[in-house]
C-alpha atoms as a PDB file:
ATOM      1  CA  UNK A   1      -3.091   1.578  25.606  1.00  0.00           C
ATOM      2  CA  UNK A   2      -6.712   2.493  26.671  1.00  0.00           C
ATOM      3  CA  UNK A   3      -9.481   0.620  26.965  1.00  0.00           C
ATOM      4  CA  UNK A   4     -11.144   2.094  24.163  1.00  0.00           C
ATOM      5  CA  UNK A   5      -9.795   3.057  20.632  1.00  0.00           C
ATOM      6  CA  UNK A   6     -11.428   5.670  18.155  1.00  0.00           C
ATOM      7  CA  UNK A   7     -12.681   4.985  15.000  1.00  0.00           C
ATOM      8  CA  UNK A   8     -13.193   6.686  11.628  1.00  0.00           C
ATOM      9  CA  UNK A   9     -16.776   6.695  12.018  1.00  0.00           C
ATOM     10  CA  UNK A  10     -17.591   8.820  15.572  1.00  0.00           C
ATOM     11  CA  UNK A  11     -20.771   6.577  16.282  1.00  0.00           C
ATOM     12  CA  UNK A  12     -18.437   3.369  17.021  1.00  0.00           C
ATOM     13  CA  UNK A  13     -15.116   3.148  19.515  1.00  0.00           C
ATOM     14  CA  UNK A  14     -13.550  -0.105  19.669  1.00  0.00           C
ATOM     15  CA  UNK A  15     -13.040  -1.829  23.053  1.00  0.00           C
ATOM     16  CA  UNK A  16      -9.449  -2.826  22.592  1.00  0.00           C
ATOM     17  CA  UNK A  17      -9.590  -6.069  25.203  1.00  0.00           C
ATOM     18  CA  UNK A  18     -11.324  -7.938  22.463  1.00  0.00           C
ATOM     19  CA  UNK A  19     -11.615  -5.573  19.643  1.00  0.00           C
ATOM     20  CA  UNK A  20     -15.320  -5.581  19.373  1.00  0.00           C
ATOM     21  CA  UNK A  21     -16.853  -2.725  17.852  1.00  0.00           C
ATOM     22  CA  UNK A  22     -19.498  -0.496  20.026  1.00  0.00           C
ATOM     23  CA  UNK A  23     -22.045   1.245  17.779  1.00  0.00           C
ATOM     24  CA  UNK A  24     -23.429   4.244  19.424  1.00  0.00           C
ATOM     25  CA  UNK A  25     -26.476   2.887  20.428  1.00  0.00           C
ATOM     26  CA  UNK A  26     -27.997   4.099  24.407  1.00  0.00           C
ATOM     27  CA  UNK A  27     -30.038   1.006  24.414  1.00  0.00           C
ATOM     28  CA  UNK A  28     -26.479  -1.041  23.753  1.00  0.00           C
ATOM     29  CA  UNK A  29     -24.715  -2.546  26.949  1.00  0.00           C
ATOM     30  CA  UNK A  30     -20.964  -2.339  25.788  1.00  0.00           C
ATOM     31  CA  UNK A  31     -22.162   1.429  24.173  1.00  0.00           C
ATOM     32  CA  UNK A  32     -23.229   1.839  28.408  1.00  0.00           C
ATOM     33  CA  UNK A  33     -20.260   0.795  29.770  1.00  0.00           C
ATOM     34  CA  UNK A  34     -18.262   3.141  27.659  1.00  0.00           C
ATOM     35  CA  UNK A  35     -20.238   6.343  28.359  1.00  0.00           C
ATOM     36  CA  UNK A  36     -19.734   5.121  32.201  1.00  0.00           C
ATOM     37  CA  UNK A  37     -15.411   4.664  31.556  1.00  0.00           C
ATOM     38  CA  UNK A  38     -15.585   8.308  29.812  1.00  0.00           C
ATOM     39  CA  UNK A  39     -17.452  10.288  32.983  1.00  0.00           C
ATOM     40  CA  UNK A  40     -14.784   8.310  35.334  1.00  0.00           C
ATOM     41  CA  UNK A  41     -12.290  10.148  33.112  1.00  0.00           C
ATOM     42  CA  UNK A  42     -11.006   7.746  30.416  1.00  0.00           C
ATOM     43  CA  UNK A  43      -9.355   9.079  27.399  1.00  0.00           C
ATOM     44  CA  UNK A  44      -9.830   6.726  24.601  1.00  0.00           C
ATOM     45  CA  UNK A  45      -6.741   6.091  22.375  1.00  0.00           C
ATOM     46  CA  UNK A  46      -7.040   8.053  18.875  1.00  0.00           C
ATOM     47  CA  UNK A  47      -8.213   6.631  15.588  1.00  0.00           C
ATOM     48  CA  UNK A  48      -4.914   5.420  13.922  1.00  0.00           C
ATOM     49  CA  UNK A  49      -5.903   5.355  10.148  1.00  0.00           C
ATOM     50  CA  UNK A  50      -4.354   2.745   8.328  1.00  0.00           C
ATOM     51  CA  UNK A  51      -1.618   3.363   6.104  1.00  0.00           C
ATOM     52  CA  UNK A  52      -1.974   3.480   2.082  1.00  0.00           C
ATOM     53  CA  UNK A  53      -2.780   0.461   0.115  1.00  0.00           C
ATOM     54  CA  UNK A  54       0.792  -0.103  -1.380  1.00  0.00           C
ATOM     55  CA  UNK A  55       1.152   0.424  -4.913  1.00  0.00           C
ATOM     56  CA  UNK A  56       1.476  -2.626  -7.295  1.00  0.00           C
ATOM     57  CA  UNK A  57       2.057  -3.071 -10.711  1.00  0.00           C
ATOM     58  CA  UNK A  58       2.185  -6.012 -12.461  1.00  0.00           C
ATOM     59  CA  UNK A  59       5.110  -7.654 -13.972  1.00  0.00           C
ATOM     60  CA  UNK A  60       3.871  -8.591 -17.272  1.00  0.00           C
ATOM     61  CA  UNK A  61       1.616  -5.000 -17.417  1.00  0.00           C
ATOM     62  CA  UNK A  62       5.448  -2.844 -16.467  1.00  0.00           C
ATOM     63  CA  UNK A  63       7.106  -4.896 -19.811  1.00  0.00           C
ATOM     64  CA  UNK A  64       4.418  -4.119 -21.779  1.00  0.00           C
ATOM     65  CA  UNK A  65       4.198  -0.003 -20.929  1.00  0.00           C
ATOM     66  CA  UNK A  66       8.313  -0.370 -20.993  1.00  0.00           C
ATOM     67  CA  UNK A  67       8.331  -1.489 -24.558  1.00  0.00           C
ATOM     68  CA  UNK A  68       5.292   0.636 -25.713  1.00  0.00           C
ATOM     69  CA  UNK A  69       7.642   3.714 -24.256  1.00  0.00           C
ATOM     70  CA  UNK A  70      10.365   2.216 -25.773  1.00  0.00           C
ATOM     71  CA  UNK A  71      12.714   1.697 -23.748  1.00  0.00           C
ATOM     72  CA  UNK A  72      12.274  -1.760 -22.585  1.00  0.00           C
ATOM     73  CA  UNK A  73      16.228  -2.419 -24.012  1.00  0.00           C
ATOM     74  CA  UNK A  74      17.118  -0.108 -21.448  1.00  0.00           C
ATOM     75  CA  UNK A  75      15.295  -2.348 -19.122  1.00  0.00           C
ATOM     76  CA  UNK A  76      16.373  -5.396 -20.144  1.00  0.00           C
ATOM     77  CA  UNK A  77      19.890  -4.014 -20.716  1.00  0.00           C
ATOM     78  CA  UNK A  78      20.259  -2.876 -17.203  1.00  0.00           C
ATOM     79  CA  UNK A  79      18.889  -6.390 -15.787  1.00  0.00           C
ATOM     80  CA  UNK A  80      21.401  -8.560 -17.374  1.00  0.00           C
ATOM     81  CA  UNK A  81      24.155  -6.222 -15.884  1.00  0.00           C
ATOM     82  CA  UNK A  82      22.886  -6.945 -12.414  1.00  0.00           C
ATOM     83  CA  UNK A  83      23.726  -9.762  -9.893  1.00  0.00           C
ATOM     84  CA  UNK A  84      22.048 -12.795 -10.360  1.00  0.00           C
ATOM     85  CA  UNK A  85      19.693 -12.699  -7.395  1.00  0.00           C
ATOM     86  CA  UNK A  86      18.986  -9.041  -9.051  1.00  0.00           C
ATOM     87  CA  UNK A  87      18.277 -10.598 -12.347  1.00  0.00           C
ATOM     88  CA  UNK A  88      16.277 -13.236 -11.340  1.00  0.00           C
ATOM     89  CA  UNK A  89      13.802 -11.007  -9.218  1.00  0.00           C
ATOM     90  CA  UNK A  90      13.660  -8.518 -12.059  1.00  0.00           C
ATOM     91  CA  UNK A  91      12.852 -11.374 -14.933  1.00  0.00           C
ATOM     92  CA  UNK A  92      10.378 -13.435 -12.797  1.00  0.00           C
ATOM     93  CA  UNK A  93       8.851 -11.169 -10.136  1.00  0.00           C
ATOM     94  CA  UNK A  94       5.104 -11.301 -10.555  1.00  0.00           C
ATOM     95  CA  UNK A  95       4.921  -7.873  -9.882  1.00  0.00           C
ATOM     96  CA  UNK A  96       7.066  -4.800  -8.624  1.00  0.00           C
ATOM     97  CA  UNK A  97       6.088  -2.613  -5.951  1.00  0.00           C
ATOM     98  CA  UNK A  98       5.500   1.264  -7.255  1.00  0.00           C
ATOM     99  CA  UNK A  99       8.249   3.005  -4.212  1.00  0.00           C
ATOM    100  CA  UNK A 100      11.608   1.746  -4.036  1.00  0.00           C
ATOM    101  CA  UNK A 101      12.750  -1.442  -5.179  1.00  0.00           C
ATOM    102  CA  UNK A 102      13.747  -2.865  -8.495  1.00  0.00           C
ATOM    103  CA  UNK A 103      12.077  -0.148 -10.701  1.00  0.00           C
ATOM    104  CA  UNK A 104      13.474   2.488  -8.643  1.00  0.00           C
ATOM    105  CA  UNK A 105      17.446   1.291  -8.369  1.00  0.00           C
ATOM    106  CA  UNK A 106      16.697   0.448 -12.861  1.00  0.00           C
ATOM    107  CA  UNK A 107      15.477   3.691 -13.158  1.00  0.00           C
ATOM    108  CA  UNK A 108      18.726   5.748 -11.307  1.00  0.00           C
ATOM    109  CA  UNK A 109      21.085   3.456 -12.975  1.00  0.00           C
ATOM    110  CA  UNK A 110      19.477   4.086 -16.158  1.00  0.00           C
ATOM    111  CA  UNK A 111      18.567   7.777 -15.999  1.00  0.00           C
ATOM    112  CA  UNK A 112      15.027   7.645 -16.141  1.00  0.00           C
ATOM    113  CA  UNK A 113      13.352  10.217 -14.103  1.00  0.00           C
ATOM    114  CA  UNK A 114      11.140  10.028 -11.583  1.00  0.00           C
ATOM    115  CA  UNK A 115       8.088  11.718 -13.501  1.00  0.00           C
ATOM    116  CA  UNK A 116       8.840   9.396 -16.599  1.00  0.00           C
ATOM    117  CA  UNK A 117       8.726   6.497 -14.342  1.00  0.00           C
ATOM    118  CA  UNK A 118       5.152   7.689 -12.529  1.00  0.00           C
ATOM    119  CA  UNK A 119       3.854   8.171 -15.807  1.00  0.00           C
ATOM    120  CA  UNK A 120       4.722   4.673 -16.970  1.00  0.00           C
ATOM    121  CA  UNK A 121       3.463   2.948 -13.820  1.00  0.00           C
ATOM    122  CA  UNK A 122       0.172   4.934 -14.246  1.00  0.00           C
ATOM    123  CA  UNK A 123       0.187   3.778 -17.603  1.00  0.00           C
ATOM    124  CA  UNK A 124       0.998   0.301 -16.732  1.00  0.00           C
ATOM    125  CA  UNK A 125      -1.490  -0.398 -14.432  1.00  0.00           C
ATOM    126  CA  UNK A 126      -4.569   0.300 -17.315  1.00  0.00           C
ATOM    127  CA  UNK A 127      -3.063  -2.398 -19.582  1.00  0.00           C
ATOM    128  CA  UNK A 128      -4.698  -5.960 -19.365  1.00  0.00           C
ATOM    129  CA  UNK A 129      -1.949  -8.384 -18.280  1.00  0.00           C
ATOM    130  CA  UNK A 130      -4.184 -11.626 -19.478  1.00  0.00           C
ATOM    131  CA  UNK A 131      -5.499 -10.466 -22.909  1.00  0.00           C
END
């Protein structure tokens, strides 16, 4: 790890000891020493973005686009079949993550494909949960 880190914006690097940001600024000490630790020949690490926000629905908002699609039988058909550990996190999860999971393993066992299941998730997420 170097000293320095990259950033998304090219007018601040990060000094990793203490992950203060150093706005490019000549008049700045920190924004000094770091021109300095470049001419002696440090390589700053890259900018790492950070990964995507993951994507949530909620529970009561995936029912709701389930039974407006029509299927929610299927749904809750599927549900009681499972284990009880299975059942429980499917009937009182708060919300269900949009990759993998509970949705996805429902949706293979059931036969819904993945496009059907994007589209309800979109869907989902514009429906007020608390109305």
């Amino acid at each position: 790890m170097a000293e320095y880190q990259l950033t998304a914006d090219p007018d601040v690097v990060i000094r990793t000891a203490d992950n203060a940001s150093i706005p490019n600024d000549p008049d700045n000490r920190d924004w000094q020493e770091y021109q300095a630790w470049l001419a002696a020949g440090g390589v700053p690490d890259p900018y790492v973005p950070p990964p995507p926000p993951e994507q949530y629905v909620q529970a009561m908002q995936w029912f709701a686009q389930l039974s407006r699609a029509g299927v929610y039988g299927d749904w809750d058909a599927w549900v009681t079949s499972q284990d009880e550990e299975t059942m429980l996190m499917a009937r009182f999860a708060n919300g269900f993550a949009h990759d993998g999971g509970i949705i996805e393993r429902a949706a293979t066992d059931i036969g819904w494909t993945p496009a059907q299941v994007e589209l309800w998730l979109d869907e989902a997420k514009k429906i007020n949960p608390y109305p």
